[in-house]
PDB file of N, CA and C in Angstrom:
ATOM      1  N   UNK A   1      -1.033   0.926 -99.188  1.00  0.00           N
ATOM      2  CA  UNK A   1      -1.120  -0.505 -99.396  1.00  0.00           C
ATOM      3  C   UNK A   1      -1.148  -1.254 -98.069  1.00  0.00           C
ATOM      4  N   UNK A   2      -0.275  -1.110 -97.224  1.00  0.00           N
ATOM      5  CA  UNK A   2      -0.381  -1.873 -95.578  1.00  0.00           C
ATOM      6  C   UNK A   2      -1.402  -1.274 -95.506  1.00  0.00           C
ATOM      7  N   UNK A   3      -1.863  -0.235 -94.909  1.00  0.00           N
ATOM      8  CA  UNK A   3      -3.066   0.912 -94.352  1.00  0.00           C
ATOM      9  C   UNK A   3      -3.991  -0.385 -95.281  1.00  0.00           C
ATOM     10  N   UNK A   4      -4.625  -1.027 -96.029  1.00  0.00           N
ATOM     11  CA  UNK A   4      -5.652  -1.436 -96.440  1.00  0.00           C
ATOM     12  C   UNK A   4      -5.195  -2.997 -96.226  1.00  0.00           C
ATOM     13  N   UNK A   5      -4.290  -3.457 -96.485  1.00  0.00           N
ATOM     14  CA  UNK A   5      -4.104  -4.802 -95.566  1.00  0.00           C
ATOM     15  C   UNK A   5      -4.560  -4.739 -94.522  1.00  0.00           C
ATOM     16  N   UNK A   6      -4.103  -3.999 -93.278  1.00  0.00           N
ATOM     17  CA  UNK A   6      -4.729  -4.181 -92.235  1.00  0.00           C
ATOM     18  C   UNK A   6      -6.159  -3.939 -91.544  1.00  0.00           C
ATOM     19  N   UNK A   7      -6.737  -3.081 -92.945  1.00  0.00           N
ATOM     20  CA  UNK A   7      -8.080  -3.212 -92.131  1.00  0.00           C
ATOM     21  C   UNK A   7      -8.856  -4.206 -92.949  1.00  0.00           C
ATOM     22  N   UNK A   8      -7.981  -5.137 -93.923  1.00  0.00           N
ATOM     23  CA  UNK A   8      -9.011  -6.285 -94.403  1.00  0.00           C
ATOM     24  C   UNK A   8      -8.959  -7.587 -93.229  1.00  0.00           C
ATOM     25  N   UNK A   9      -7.780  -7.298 -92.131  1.00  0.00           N
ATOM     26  CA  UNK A   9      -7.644  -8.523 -90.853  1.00  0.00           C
ATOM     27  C   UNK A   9      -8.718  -8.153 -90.285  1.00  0.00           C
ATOM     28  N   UNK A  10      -9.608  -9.584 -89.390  1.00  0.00           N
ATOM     29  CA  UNK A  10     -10.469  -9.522 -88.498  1.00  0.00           C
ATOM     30  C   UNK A  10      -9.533  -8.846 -87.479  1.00  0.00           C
ATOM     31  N   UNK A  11     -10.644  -8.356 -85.606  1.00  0.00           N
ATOM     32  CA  UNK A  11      -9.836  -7.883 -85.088  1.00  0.00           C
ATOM     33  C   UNK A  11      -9.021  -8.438 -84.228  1.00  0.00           C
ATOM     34  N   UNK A  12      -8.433  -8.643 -83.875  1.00  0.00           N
ATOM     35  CA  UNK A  12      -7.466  -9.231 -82.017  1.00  0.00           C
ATOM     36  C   UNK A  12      -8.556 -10.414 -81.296  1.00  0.00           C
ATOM     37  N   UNK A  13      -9.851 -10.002 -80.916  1.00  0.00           N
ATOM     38  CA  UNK A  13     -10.784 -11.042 -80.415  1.00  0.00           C
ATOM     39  C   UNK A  13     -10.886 -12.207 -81.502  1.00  0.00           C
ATOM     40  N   UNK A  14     -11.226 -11.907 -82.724  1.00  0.00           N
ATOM     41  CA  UNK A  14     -12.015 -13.094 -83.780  1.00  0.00           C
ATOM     42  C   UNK A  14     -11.012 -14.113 -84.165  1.00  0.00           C
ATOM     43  N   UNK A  15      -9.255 -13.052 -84.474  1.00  0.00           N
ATOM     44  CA  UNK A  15      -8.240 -14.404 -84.376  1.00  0.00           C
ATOM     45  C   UNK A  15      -8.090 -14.505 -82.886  1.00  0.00           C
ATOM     46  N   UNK A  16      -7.858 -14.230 -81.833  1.00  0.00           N
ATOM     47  CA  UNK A  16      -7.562 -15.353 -80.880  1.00  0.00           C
ATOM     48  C   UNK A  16      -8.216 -16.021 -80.421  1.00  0.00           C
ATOM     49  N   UNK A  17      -9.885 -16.222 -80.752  1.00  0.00           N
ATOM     50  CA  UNK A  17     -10.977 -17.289 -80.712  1.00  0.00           C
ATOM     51  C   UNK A  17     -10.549 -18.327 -82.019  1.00  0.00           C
ATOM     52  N   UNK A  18     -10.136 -17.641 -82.929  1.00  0.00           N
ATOM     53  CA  UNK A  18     -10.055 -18.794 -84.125  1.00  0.00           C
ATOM     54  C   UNK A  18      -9.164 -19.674 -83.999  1.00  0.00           C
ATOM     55  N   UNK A  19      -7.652 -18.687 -83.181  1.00  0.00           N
ATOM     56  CA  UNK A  19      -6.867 -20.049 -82.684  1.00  0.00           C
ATOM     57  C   UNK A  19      -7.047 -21.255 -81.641  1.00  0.00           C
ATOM     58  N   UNK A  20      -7.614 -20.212 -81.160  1.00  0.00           N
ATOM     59  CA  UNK A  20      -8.373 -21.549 -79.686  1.00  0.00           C
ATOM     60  C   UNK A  20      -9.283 -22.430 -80.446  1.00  0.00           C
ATOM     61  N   UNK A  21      -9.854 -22.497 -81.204  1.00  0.00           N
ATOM     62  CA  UNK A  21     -10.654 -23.325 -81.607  1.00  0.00           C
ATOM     63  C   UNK A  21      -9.833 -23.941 -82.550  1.00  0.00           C
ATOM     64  N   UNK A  22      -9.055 -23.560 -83.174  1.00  0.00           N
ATOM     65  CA  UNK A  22      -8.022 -24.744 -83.942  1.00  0.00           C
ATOM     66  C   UNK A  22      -6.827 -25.283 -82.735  1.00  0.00           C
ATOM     67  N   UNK A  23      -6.603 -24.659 -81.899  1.00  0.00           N
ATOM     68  CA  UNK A  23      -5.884 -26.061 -81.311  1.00  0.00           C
ATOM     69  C   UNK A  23      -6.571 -26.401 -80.518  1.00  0.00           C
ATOM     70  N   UNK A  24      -7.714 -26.679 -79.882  1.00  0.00           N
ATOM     71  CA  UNK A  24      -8.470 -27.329 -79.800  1.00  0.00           C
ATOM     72  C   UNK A  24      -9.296 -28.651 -80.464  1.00  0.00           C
ATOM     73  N   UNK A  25      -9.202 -27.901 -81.599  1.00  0.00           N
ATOM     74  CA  UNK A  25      -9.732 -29.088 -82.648  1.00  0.00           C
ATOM     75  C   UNK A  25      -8.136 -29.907 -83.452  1.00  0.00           C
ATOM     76  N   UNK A  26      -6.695 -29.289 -82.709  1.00  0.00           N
ATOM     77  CA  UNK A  26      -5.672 -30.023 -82.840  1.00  0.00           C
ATOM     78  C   UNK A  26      -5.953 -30.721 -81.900  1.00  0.00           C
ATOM     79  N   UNK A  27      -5.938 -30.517 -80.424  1.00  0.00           N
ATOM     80  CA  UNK A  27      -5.732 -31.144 -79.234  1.00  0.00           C
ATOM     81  C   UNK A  27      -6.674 -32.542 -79.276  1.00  0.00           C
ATOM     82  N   UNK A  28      -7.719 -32.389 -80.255  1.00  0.00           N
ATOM     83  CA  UNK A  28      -8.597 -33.700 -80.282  1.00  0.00           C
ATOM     84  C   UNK A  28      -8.040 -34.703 -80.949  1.00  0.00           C
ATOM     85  N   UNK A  29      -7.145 -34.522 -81.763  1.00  0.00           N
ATOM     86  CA  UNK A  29      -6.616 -35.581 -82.549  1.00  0.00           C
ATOM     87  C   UNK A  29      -5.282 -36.528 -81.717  1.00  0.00           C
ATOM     88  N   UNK A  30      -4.554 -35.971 -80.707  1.00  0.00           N
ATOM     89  CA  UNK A  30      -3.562 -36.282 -80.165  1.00  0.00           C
ATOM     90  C   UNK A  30      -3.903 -37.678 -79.722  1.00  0.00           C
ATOM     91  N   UNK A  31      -3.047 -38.690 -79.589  1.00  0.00           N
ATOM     92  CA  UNK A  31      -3.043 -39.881 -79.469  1.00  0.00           C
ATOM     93  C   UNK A  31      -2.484 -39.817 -77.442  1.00  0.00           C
ATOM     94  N   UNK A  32      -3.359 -39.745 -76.740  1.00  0.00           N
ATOM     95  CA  UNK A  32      -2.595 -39.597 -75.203  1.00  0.00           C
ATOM     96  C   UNK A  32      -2.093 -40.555 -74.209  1.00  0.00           C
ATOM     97  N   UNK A  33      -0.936 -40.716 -73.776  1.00  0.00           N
ATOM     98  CA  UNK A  33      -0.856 -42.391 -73.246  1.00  0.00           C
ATOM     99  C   UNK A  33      -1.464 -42.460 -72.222  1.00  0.00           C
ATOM    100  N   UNK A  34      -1.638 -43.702 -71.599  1.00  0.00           N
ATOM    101  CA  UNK A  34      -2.560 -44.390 -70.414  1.00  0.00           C
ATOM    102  C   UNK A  34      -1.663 -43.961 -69.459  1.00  0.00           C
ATOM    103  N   UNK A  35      -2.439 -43.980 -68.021  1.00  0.00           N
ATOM    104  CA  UNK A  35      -1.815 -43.872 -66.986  1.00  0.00           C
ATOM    105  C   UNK A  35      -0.164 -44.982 -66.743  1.00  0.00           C
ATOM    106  N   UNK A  36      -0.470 -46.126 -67.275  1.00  0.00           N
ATOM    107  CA  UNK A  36       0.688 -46.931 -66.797  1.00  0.00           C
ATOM    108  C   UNK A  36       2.008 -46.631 -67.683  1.00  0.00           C
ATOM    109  N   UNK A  37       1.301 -45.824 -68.916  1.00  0.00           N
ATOM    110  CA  UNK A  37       2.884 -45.736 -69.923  1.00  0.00           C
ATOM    111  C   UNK A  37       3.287 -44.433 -69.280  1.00  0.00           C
ATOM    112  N   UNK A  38       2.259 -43.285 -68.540  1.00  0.00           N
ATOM    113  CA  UNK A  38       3.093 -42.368 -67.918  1.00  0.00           C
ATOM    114  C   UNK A  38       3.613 -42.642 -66.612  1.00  0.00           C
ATOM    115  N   UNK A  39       3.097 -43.943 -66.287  1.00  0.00           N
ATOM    116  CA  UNK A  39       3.919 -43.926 -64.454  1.00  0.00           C
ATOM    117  C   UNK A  39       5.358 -44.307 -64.846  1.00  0.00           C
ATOM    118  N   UNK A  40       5.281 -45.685 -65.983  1.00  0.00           N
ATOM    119  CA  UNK A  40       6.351 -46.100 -66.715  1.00  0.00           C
ATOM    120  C   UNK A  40       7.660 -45.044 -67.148  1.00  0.00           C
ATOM    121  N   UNK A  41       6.880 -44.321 -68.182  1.00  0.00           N
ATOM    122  CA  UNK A  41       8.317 -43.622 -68.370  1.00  0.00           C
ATOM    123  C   UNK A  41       8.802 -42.317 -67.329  1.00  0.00           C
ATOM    124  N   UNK A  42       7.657 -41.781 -66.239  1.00  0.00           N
ATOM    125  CA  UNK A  42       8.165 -40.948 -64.793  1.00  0.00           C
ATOM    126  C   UNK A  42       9.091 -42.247 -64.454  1.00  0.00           C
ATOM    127  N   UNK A  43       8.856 -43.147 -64.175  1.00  0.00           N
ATOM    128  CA  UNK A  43       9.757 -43.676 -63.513  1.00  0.00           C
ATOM    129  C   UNK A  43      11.424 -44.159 -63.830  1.00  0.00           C
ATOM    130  N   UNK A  44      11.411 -44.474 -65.461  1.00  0.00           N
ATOM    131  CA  UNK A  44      12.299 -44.546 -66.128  1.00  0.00           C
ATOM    132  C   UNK A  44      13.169 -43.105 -65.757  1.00  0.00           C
ATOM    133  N   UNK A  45      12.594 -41.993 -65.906  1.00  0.00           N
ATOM    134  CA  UNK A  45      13.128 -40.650 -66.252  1.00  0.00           C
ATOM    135  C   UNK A  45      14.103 -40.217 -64.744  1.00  0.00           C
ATOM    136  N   UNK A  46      12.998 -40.851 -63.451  1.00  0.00           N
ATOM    137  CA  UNK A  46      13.848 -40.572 -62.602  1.00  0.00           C
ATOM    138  C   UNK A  46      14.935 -41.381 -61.500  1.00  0.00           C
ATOM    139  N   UNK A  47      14.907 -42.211 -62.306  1.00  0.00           N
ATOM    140  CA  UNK A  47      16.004 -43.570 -62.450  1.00  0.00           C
ATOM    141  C   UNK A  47      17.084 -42.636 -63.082  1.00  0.00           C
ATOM    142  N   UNK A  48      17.392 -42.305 -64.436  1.00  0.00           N
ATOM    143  CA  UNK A  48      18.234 -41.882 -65.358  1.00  0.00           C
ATOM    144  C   UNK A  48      18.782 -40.344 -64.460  1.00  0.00           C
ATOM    145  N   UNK A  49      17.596 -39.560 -63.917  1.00  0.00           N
ATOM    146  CA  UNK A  49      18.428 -38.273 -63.201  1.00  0.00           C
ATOM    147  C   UNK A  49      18.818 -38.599 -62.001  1.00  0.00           C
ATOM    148  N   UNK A  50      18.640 -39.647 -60.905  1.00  0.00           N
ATOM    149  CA  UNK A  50      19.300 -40.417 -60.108  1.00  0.00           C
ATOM    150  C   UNK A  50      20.746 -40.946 -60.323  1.00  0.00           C
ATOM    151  N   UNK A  51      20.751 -41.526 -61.426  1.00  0.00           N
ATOM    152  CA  UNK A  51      22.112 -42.172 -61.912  1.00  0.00           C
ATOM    153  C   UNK A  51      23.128 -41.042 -62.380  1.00  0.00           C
ATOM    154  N   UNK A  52      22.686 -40.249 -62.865  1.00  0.00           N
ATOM    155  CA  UNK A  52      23.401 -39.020 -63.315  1.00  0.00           C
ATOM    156  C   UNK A  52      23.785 -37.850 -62.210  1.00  0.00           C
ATOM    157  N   UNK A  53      23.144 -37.779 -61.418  1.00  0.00           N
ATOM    158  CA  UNK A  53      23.155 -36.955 -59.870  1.00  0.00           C
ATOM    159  C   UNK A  53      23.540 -37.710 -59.283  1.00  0.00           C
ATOM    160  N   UNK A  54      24.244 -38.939 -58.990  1.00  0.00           N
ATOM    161  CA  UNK A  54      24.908 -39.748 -58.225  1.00  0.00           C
ATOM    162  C   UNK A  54      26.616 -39.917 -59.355  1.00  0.00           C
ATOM    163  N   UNK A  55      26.345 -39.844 -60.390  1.00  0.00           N
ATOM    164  CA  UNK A  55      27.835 -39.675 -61.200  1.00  0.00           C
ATOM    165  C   UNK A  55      28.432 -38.974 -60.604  1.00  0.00           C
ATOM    166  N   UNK A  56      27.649 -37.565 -61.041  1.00  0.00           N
ATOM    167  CA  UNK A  56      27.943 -36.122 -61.030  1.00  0.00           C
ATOM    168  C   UNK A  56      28.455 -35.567 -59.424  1.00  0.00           C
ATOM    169  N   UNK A  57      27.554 -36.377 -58.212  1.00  0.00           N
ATOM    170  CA  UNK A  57      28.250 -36.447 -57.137  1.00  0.00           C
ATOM    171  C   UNK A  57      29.656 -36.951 -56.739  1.00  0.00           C
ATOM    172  N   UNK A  58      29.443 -38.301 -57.348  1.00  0.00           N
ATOM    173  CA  UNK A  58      30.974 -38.545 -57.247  1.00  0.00           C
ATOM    174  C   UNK A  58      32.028 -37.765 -57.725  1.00  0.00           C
ATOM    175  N   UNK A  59      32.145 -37.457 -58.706  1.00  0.00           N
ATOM    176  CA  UNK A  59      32.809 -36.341 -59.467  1.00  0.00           C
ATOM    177  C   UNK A  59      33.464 -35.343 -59.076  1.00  0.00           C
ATOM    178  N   UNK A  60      32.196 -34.435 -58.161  1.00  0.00           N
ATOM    179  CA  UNK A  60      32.320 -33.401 -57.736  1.00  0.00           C
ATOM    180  C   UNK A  60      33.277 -33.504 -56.398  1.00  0.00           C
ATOM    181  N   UNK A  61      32.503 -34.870 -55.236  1.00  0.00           N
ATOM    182  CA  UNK A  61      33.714 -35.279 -54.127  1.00  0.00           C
ATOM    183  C   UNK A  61      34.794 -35.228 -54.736  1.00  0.00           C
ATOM    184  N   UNK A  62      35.182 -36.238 -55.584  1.00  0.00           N
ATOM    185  CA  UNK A  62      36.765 -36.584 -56.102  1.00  0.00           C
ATOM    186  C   UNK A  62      37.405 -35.233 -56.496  1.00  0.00           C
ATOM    187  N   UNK A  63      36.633 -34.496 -57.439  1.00  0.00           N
ATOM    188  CA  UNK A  63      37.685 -33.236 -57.548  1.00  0.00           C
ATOM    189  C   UNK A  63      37.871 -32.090 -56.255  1.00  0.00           C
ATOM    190  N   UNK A  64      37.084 -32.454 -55.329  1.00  0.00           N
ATOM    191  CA  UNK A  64      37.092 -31.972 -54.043  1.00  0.00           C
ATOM    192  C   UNK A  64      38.252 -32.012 -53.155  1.00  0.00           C
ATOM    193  N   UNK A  65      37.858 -33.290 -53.343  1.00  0.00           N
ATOM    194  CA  UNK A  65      39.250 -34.238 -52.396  1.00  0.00           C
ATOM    195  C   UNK A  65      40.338 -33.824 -53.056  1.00  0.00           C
ATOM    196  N   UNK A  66      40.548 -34.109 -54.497  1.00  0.00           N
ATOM    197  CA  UNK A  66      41.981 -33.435 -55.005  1.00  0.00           C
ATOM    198  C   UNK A  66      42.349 -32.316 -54.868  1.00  0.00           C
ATOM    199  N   UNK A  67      41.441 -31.313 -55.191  1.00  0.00           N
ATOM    200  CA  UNK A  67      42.067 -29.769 -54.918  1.00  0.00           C
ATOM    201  C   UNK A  67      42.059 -29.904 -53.407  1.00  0.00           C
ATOM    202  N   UNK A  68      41.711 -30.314 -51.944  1.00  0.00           N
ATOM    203  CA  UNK A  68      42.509 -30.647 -50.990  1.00  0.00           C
ATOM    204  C   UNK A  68      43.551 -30.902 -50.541  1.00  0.00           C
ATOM    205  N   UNK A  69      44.199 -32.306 -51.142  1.00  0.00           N
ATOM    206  CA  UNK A  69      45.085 -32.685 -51.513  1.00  0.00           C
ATOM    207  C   UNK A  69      46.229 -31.275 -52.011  1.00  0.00           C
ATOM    208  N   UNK A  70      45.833 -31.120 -52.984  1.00  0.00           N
ATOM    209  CA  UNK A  70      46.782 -30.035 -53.653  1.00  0.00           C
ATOM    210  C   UNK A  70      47.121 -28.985 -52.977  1.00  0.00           C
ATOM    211  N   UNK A  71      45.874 -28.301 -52.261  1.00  0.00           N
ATOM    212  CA  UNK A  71      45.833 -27.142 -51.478  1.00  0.00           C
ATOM    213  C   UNK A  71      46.846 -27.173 -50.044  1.00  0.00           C
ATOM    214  N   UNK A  72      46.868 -28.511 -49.436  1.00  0.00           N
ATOM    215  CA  UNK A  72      47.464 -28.504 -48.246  1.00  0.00           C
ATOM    216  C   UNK A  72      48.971 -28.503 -48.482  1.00  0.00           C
ATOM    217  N   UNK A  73      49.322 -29.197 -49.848  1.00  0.00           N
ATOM    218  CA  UNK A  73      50.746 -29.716 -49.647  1.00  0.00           C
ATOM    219  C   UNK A  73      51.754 -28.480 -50.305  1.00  0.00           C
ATOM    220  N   UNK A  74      50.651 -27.548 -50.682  1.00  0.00           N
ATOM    221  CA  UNK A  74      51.083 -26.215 -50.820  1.00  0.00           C
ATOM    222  C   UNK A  74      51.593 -25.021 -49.970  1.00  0.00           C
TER     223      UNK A  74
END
């Protein structure tokens, strides 16, 4: 029963042309934004990992400084 399933599949070449041509003929439908909504949200994005890598810096000093603190008076 498998043994005859598999030789009713096309071979390895005919589906991976058939998929390329369906996402391809997906890729045509995609709605793609303009240059200014992608400079827009790059720029948003690296605003937000700026602010977060400047938290995360502080953070890291302060618990720095404390285990200092701790370490010397030990």
């Amino acid at each position: 029963m498998a043994a005859q399933q598999k030789a009713k599949r096309p071979n390895f070449f005919k589906r991976l042309g058939a998929f390329f041509v369906k996402s391809w003929s997906e890729l045509k439908k995609v709605t793609w934004p303009n240059f200014k909504t992608v400079l827009k949200n790059t720029g948003i994005v690296l605003l937000v990992v700026l602010f977060f890598a400047l938290i995360i810096l502080g953070a890291d000093s302060l618990f720095a400084w404390l285990l200092s603190l701790i370490s010397t008076k030990g």
